[in-house]
Protein backbone atom coordinates (compact mmCIF):
# COMPACT_ATOMS: atom_id res chain seq x y z
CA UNK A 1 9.02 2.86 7.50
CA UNK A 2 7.77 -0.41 6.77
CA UNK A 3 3.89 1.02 6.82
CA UNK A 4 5.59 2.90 4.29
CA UNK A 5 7.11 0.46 2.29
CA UNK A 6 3.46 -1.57 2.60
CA UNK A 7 1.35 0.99 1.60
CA UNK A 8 2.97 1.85 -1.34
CA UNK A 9 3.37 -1.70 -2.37
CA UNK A 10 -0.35 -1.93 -1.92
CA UNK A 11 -0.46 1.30 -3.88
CA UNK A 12 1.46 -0.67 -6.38
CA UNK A 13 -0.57 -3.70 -6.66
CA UNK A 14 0.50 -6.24 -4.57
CA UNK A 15 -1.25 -7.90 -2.07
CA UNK A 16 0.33 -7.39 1.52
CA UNK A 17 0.44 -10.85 3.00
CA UNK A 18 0.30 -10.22 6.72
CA UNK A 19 -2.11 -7.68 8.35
CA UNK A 20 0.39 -6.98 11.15
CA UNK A 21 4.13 -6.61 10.84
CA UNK A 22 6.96 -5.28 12.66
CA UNK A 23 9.86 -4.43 10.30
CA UNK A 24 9.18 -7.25 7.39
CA UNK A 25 6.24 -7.21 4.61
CA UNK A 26 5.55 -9.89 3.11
CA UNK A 27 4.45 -8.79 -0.63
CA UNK A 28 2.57 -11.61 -2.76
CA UNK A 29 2.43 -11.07 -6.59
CA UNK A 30 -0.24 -13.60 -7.43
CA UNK A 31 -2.70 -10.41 -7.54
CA UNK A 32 -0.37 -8.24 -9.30
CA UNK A 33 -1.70 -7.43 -12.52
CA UNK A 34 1.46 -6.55 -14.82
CA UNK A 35 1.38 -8.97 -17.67
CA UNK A 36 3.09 -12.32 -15.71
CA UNK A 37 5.33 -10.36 -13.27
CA UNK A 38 7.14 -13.33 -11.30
CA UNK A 39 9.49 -13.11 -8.25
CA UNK A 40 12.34 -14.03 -10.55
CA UNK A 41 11.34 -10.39 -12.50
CA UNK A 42 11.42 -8.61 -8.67
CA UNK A 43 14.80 -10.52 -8.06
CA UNK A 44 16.58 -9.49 -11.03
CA UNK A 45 15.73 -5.44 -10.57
CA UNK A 46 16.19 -5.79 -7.02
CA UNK A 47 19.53 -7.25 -7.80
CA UNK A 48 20.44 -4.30 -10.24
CA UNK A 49 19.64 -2.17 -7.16
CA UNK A 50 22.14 -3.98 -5.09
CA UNK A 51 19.32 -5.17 -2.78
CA UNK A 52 18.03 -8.53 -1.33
CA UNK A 53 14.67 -9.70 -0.65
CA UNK A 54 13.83 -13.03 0.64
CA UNK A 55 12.10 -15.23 -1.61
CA UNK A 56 9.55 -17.07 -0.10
CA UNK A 57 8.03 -19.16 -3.13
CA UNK A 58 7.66 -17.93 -7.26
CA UNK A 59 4.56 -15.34 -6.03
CA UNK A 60 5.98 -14.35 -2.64
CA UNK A 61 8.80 -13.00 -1.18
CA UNK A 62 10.12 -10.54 1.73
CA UNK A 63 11.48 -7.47 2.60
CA UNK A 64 12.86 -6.41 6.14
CA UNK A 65 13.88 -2.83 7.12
CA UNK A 66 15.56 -1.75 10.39
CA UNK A 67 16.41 1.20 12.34
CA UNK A 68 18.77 2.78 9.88
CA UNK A 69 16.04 2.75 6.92
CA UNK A 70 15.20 6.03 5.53
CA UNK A 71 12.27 7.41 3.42
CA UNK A 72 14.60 7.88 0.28
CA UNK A 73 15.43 3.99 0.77
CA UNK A 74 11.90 3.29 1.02
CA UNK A 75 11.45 4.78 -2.02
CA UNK A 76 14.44 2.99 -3.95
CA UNK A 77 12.62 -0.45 -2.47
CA UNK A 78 9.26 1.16 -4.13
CA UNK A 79 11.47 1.92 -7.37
CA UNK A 80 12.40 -1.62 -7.71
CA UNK A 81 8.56 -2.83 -7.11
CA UNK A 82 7.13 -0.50 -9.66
């Protein structure tokens, strides 16, 4: 699922930060290029979603999935990105 969730953020425009992950991406916005998009902007919509992302810094931040993650909440994560 994360491939998933990577892909599609790449699909998205942001920049994947780490070539090889497990079950977190690492998305970086610096790249995205939606008029000034900031982490704070992710944050808030994630928040409307009910979900949490780690924030690394104002152009990074984190999402982790785990066994339980389906495609439809894949696509809710994509939701929030797009």
């Amino acid at each position: 699922m994360a491939a998933s969730l990577a892909r599609g953020a790449e699909a998205l425009g942001y920049t994947i930060v780490h070539e090889h992950f497990f079950d977190t991406v690492c998305l970086k916005l610096l790249d995205y290029g939606l008029q000034g998009i900031t982490a704070q902007n992710v944050k808030l919509q994630a928040e409307d979603h009910k979900l949490n992302f780690f924030y690394v810094d104002g152009d990074s931040f984190s999402i982790s999935l785990n066994e339980t993650t389906t495609l439809e909440d894949v696509n809710e994560l994509l939701e929030v990105l797009a």
